[in-house]
Protein backbone atom coordinates (compact mmCIF):
# COMPACT_ATOMS: atom_id res chain seq x y z
CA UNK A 1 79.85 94.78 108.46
CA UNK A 2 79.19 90.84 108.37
CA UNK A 3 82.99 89.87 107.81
CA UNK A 4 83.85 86.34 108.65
CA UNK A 5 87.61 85.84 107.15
CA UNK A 6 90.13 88.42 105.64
CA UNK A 7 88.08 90.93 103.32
CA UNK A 8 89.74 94.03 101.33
CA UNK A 9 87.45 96.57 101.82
CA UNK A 10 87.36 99.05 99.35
CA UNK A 11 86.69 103.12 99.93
CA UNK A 12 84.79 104.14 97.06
CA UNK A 13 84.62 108.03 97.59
CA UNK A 14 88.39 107.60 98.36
CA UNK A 15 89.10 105.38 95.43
CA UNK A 16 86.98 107.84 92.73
CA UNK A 17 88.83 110.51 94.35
CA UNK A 18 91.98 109.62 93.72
CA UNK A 19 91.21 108.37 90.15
CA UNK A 20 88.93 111.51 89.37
CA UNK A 21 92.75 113.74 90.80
CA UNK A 22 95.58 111.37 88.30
CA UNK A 23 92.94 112.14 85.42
CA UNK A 24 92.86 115.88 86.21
CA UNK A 25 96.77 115.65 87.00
CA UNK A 26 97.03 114.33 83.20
CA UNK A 27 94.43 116.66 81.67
CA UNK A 28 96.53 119.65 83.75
CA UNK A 29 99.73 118.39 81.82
CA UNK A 30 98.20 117.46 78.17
CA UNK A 31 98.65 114.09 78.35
CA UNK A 32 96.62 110.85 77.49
CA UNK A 33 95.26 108.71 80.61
CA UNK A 34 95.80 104.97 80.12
CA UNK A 35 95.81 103.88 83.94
CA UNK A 36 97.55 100.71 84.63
CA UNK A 37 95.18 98.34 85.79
CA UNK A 38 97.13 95.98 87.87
CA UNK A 39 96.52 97.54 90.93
CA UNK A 40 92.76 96.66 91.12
CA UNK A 41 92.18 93.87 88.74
CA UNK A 42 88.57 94.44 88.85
CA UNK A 43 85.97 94.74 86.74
CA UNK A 44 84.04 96.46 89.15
CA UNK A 45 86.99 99.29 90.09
CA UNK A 46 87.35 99.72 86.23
CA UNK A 47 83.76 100.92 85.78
CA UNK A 48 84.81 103.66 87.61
CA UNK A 49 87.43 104.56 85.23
CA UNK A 50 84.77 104.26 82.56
CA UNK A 51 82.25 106.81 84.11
CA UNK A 52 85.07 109.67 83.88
CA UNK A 53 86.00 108.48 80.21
CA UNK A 54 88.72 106.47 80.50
CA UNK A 55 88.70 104.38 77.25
CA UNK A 56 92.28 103.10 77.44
CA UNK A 57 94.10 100.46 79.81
CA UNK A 58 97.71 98.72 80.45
CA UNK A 59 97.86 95.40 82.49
CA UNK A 60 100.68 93.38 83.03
CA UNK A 61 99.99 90.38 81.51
CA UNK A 62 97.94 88.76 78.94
CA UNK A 63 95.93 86.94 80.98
CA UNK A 64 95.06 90.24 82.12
CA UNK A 65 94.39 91.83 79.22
CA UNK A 66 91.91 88.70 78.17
CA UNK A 67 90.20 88.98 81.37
CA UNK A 68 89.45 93.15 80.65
CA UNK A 69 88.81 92.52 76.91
CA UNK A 70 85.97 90.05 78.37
CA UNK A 71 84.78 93.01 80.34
CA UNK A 72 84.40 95.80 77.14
CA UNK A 73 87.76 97.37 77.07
CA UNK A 74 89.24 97.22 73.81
CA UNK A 75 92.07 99.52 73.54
CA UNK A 76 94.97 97.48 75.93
CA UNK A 77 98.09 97.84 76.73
CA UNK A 78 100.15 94.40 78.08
CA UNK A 79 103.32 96.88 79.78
CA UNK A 80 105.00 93.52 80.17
CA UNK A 81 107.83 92.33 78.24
CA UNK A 82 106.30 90.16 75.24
CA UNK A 83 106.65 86.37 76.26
CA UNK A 84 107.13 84.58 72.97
CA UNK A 85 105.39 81.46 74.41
CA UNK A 86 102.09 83.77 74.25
CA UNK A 87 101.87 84.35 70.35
CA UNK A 88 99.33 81.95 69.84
CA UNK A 89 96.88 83.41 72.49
CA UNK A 90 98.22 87.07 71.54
CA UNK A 91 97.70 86.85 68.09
CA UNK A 92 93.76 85.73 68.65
CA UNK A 93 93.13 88.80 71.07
CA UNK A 94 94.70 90.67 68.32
CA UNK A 95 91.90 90.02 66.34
CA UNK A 96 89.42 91.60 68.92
CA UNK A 97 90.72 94.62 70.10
CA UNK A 98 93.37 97.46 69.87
CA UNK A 99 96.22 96.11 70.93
CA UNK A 100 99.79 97.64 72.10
CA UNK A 101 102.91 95.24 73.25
CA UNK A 102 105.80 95.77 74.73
CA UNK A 103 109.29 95.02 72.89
CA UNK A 104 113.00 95.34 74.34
CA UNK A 105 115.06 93.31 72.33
CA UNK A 106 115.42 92.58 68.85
CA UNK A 107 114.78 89.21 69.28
CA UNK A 108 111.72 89.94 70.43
CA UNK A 109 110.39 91.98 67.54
CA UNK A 110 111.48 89.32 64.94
CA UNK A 111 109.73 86.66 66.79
CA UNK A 112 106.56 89.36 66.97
CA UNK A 113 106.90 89.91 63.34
CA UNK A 114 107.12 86.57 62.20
CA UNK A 115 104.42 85.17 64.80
CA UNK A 116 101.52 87.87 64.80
CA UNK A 117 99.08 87.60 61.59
CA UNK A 118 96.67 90.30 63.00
CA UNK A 119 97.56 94.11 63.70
CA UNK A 120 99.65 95.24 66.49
CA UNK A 121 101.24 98.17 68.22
CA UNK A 122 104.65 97.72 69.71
CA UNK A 123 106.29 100.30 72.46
CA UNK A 124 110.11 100.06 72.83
CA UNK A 125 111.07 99.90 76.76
CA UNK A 126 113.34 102.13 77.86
CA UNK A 127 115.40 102.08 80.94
CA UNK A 128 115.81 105.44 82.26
CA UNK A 129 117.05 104.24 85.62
CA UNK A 130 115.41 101.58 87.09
CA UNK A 131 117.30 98.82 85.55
CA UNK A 132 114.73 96.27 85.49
CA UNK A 133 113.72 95.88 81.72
CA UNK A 134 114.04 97.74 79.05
CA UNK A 135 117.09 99.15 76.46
CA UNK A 136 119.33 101.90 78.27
CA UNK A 137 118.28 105.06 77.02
CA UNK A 138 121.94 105.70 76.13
CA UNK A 139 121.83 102.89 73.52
CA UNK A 140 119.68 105.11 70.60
CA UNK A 141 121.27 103.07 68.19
CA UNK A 142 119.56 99.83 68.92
CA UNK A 143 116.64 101.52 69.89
CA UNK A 144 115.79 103.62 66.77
CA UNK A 145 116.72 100.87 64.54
CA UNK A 146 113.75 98.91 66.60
CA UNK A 147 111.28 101.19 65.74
CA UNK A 148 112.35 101.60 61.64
CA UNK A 149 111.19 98.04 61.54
CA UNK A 150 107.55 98.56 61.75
CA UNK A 151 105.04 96.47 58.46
CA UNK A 152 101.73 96.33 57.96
CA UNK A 153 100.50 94.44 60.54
CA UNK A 154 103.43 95.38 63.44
CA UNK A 155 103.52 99.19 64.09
CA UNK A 156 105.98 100.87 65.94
CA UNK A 157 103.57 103.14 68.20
CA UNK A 158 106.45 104.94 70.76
CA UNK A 159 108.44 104.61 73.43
CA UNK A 160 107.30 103.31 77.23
CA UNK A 161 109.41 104.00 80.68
CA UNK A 162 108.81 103.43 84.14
CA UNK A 163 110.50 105.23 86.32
CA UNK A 164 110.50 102.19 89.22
CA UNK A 165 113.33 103.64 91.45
CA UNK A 166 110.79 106.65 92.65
CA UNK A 167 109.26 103.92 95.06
CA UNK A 168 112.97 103.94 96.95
CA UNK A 169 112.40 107.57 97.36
CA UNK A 170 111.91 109.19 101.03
CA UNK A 171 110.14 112.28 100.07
CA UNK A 172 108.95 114.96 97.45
CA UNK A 173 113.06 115.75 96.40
CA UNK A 174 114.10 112.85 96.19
CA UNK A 175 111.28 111.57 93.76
CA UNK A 176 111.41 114.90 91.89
CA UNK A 177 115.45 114.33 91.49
CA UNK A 178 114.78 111.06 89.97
CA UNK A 179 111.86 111.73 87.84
CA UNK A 180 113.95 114.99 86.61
CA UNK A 181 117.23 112.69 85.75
CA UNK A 182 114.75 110.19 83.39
CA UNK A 183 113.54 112.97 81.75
CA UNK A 184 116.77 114.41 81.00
CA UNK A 185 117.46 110.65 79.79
CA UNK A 186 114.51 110.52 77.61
CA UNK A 187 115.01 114.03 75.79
CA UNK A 188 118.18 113.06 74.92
CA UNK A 189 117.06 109.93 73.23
CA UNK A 190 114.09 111.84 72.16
CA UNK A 191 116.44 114.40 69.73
CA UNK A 192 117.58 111.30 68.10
CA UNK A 193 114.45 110.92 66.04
CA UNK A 194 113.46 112.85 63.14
CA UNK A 195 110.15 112.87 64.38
CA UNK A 196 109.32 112.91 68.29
CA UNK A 197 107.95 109.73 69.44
CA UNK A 198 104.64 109.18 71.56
CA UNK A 199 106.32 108.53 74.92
CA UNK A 200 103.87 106.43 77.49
CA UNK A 201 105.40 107.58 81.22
CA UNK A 202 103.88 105.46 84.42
CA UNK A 203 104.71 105.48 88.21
CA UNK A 204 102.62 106.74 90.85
CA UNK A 205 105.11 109.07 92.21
CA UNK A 206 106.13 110.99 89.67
CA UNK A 207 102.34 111.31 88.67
CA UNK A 208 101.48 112.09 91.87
CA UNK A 209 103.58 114.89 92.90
CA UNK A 210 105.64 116.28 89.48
CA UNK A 211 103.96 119.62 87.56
CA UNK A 212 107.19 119.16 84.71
CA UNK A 213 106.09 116.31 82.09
CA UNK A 214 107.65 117.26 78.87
CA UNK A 215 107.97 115.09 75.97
CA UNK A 216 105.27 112.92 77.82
CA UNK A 217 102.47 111.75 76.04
CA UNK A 218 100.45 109.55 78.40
CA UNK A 219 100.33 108.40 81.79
CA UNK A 220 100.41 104.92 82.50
CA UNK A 221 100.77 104.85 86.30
CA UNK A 222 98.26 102.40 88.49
CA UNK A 223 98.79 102.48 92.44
CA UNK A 224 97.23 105.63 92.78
CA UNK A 225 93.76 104.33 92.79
CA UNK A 226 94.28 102.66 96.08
CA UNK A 227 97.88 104.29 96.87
CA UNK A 228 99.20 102.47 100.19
CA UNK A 229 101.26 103.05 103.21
CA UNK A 230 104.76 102.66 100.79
CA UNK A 231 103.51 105.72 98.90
CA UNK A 232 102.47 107.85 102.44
CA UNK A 233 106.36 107.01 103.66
CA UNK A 234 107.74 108.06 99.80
CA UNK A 235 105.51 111.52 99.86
CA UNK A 236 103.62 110.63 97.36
CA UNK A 237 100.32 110.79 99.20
CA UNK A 238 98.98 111.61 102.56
CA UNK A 239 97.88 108.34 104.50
CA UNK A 240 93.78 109.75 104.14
CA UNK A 241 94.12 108.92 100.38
CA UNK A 242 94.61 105.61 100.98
CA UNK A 243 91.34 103.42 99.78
CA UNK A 244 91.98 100.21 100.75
CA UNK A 245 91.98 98.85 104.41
CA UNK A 246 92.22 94.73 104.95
CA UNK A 247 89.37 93.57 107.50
CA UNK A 248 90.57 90.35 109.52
CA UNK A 249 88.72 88.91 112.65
CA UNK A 250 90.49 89.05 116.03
CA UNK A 251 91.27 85.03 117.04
CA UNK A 252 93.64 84.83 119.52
CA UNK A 253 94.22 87.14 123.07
CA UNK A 254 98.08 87.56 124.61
CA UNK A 255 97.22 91.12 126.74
CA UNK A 256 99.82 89.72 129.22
CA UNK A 257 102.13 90.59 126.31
CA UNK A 258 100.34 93.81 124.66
CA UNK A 259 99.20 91.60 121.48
CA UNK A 260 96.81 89.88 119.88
CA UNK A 261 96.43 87.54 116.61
CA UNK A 262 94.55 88.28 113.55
CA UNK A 263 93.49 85.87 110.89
CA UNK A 264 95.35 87.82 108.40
CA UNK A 265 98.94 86.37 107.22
CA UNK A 266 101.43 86.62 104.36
CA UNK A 267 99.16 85.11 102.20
CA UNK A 268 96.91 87.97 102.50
CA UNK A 269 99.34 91.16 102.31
CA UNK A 270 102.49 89.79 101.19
CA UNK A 271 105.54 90.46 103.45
CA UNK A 272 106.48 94.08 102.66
CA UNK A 273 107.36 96.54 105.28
CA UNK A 274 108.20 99.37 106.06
CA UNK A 275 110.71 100.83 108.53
CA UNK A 276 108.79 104.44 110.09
CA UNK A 277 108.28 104.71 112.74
CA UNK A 278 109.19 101.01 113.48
CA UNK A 279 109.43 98.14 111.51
CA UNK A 280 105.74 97.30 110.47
CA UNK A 281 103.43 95.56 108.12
CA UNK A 282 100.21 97.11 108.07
CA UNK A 283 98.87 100.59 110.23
CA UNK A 284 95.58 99.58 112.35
CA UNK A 285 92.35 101.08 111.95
CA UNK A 286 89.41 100.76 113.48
CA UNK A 287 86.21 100.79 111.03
CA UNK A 288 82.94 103.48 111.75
CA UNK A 289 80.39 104.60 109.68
CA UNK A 290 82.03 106.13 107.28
CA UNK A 291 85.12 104.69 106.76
CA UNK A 292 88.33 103.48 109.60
CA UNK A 293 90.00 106.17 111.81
CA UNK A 294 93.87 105.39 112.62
CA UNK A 295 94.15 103.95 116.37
CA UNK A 296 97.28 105.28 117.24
CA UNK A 297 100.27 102.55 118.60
CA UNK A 298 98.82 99.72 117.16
CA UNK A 299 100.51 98.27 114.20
CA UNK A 300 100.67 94.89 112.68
CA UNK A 301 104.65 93.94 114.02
CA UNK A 302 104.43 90.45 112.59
CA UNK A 303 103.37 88.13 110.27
CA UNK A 304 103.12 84.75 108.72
CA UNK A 305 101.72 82.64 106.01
CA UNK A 306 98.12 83.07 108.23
CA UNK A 307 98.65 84.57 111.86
CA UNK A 308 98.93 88.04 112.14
CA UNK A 309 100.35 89.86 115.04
CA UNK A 310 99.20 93.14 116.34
CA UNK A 311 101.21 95.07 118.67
CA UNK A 312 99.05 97.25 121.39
CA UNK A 313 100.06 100.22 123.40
CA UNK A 314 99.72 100.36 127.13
CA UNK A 315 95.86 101.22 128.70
CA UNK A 316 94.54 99.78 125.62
CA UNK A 317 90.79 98.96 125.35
CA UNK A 318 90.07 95.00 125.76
CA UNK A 319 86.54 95.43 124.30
CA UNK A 320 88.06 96.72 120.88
CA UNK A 321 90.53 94.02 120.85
CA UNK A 322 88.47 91.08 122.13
CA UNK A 323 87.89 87.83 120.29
CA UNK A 324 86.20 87.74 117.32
CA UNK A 325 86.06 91.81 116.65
CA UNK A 326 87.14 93.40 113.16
CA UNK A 327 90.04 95.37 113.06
CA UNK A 328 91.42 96.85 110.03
CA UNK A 329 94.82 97.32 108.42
CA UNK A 330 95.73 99.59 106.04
CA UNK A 331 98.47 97.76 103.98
CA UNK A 332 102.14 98.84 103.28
CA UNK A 333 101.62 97.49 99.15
CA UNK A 334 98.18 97.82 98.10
CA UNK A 335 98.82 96.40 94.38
CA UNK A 336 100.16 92.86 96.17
CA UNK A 337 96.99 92.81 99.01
CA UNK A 338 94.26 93.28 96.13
CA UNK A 339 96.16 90.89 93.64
CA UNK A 340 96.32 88.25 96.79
CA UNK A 341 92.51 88.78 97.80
CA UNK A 342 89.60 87.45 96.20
CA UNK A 343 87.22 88.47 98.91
CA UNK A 344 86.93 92.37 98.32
CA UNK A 345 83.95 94.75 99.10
CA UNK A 346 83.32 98.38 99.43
CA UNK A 347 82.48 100.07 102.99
CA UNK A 348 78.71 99.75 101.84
CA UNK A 349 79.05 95.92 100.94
CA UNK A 350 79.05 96.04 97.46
CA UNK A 351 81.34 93.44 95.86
CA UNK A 352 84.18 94.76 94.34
CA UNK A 353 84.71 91.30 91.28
CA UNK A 354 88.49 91.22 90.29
CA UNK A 355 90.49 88.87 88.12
CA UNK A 356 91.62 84.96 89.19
CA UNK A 357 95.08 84.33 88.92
CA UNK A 358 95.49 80.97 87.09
């Protein structure tokens, strides 16, 4: 493995897997597969999507959505509260592709109306718990009088939740109570239609682990191509699943203190954490073959905007943690690491091509 600075490496066999298990998961509960795309951001990772069938996407923003409609997706979903300053550049991908926007407020829907010449989709968010964006679920007035305000070229399309406050979880009941209490929220809203709405449903989670998806009609979730060490501590995975481990050189020796330094910083995973067994920002893992195997007691313990700092157990082996050698670390939010990294490969050195952030 010629690596030289911090490089994502990708696990395609893991990475198929899990994509090949949400799209049986959805087939399983008769619902649609859009997978959120914002995990990956790559052309190359969506491919794989392709080769199973997936024809339909979300992103997060429209810059997003440009960059996949350059790559021969054409049925998008921006799962982003519509930003009025965009109409201009919305309206022309409009012209393109199949396009589906998300609207909260009904400011936002007059602007759409009044701004958008070409056809478009609107979803109504709805908050079922998270309280991030979106229109309670409580509040069916305001919603259903949002989506009896469809024309010709703005069509009301359903309803889109995100049930966000799964990733505070700690373990299968816990996300299983929550995703069960947003359901409960959405039927309610739900019997105030004449008609049942198409409801789009995304969080890895839920996905992941939940067998009861009534009144769901797709599944917009994204993390679980890559899932991380956030989803191992919430149950939603087991830590094997995980595709994605961040290769950094070795550059600095301290064994008179059990550490050394990485080059491999905030600026490469972000600065989550997580708290089991100790406070940490990244598990360590040694690469072979085939893949990385876990090397137990070693843990990245701190970081900053470059300098990484791995922890080592006592007896450790100074010709596995000597300068210049490639150590791995599996990261605590995968969807943050690959959005921060534009160096990204698979085990077999394949380059994995992803979206620039302007």
């Amino acid at each position: 493995m010629k690596i030289h600075r911090p490089t994502l490496i990708i696990d395609e066999k893991k990475a198929k897997k899990n994509i090949a298990f949400m799209a049986n998961k959805a087939k399983k509960s008769n619902v649609l597969f859009r997978p959120h795309f914002k995990t990956h951001q790559s052309a190359t990772v969506a491919q794989w999507f392709r080769e199973i069938g997936v024809t339909q996407i979300a992103v997060s923003s429209l810059a997003m959505a440009h960059y996949f409609y350059k790559h021969g997706w054409n049925d998008i979903h921006i799962a982003f509260p519509y930003n009025l300053l965009e109409h201009e550049e919305l309206n022309e991908l409009a012209k393109h592709i199949k396009l589906r926007v998300s609207i909260e407020s009904q400011q936002a829907l007059t602007h759409l109306k009044s701004h958008i010449k070409n056809p478009i989709q609107y979803m109504i968010k709805i908050d079922v718990g998270y309280g991030r964006t979106g229109i309670n679920a409580s509040n069916w007035a305001s919603i259903l009088s949002l989506a009896d305000q469809e024309n010709s070229i703005c069509q009301f399309s359903g309803l889109m939740a995100h049930a966000g406050h799964t990733y505070d979880a700690h373990g299968l009941f816990e996300i299983e109570n929550v995703h069960k209490k947003s359901l409960q929220k959405l039927e309610i809203l739900i019997d105030r239609f004449v008609e049942p709405p198409f409801v789009s449903y995304g969080d890895t989670p839920s996905c992941s682990v939940s067998e009861n998806f009534n009144f769901i009609s797709e599944f917009r979730c994204g993390n679980f191509v890559y899932y991380d060490l956030n989803q191992v501590e919430i149950g939603s995975c087991i830590v094997d699943q995980i595709a994605v481990a961040m290769a950094c050189p070795i550059v600095a020796e301290h064994y008179d203190r059990n550490e050394v330094v990485i080059y491999g910083g905030a600026v490469h995973f972000s600065k989550d954490f997580i708290m089991t067994p100790y406070k940490h920002f990244g598990q360590i893992v040694s690469f072979t073959q085939n893949g990385w195997e876990i090397l137990d007691g070693v843990y990245l313990k701190k970081i900053s905007q470059e300098h990484g700092i791995i922890h080592l157990p006592k007896n450790f082996d100074k010709n596995q943690f000597s300068l210049s050698n490639i150590i791995g670390v599996l990261p605590v939010h995968s969807c943050l690491t690959a959005d921060l990294m534009i160096g990204q490969q698979t085990l077999n050195g394949l380059p994995i091509y992803k979206m620039i952030r302007i």
